[in-house]
Protein backbone atom coordinates (compact mmCIF):
# COMPACT_ATOMS: atom_id res chain seq x y z
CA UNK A 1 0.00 0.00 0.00
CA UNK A 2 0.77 2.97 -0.75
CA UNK A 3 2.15 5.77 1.99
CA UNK A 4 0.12 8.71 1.54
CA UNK A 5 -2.97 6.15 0.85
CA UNK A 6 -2.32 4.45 4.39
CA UNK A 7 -1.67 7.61 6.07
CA UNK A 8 -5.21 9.10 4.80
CA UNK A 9 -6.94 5.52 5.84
CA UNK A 10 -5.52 5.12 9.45
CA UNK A 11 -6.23 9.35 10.12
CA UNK A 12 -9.91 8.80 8.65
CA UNK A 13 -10.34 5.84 11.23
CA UNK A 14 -8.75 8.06 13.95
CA UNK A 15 -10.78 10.75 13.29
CA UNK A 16 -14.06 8.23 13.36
CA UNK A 17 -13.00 6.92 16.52
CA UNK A 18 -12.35 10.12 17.93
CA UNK A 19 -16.17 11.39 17.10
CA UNK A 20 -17.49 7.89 18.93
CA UNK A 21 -15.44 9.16 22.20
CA UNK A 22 -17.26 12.27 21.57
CA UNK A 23 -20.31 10.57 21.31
CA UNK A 24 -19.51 8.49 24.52
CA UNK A 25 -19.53 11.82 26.79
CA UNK A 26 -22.46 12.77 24.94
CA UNK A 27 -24.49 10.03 26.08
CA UNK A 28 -22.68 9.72 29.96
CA UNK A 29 -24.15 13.45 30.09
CA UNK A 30 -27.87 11.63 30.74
CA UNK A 31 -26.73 9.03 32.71
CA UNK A 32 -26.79 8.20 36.37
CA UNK A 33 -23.54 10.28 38.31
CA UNK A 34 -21.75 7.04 38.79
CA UNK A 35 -22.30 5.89 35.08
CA UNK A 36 -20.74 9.38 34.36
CA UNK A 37 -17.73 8.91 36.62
CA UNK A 38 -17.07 5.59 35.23
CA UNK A 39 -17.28 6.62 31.70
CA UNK A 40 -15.37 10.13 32.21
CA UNK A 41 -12.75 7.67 33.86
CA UNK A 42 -12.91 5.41 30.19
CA UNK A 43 -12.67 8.15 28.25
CA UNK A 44 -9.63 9.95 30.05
CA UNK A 45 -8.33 6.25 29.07
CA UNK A 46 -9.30 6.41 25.60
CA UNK A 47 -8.31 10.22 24.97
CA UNK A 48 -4.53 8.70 26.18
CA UNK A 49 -4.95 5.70 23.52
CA UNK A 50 -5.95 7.78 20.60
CA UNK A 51 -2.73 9.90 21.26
CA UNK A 52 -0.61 7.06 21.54
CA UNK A 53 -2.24 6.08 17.84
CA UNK A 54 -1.81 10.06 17.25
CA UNK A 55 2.18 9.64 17.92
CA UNK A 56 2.28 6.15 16.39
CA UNK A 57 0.77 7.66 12.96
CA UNK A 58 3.34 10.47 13.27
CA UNK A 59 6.20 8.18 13.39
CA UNK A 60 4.94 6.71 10.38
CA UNK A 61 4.46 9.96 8.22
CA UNK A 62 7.86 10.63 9.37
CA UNK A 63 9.62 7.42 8.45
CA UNK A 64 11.58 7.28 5.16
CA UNK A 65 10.46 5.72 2.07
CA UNK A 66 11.52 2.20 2.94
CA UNK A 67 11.11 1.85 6.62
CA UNK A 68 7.54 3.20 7.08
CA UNK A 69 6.31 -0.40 5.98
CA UNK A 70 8.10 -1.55 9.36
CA UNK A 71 6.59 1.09 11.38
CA UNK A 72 2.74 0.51 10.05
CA UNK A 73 2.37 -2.22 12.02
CA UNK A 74 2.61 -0.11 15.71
CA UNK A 75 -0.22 1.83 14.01
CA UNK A 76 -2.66 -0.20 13.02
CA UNK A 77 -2.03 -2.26 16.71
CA UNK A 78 -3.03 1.33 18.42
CA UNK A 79 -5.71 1.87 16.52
CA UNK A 80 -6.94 -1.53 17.01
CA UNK A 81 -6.37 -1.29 20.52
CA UNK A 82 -8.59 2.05 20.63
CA UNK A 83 -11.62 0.91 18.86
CA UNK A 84 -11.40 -2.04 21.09
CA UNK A 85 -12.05 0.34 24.12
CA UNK A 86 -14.43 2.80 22.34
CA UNK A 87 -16.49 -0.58 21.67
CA UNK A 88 -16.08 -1.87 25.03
CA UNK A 89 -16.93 1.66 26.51
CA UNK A 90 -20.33 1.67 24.56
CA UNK A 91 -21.06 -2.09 25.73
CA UNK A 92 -21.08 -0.77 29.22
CA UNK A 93 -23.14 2.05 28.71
CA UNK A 94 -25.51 -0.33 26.73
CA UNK A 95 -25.90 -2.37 29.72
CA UNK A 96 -26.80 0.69 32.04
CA UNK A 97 -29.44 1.59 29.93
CA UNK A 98 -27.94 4.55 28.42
CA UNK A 99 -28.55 4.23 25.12
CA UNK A 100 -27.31 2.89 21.98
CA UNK A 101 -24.51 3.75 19.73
């Protein structure tokens, strides 16, 4: 794949992700108090992974032409690792009732 192409794919998944934590405070807004602590706590915790995908990204864009292949890989793990706690997040809101995604 392509640099650039990657680059634009992994930021436009970032960015999604980054709207679901938005819509995760959203919806803790109408929930119980300790529903909202427990989700302000998650998404402190998810704010911290989507930098670390933030950084891991960067490294990439900044890696020369032959190495970024190598680096892709650290990525896509943080990224993966994020939406696994944004979807994980909205399961336990789910179960309090809160609403849906």
């Amino acid at each position: 794949m392509i640099r650039n192409a990657y680059l634009k794919k992994v930021e436009v998944r970032l960015e999604r992700l980054g709207e679901d934590i938005e819509s995760l405070a959203k919806k803790a807004e109408s929930a119980s108090a300790d529903v909202r602590d427990i989700v302000a706590r998650q998404i402190a915790v998810l704010q911290s992974k989507a930098e670390t995908a933030r950084d891991r990204i960067k490294v990439v864009r900044a890696a020369g032409e032959m190495n970024w292949g190598h680096l892709k890989k650290g990525a896509d793990d943080a990224l993966e690792d994020l939406k696994h706690a944004v979807d994980n997040t909205f399961q336990r809101i789910r179960k309090t009732g809160s609403g849906k995604r």
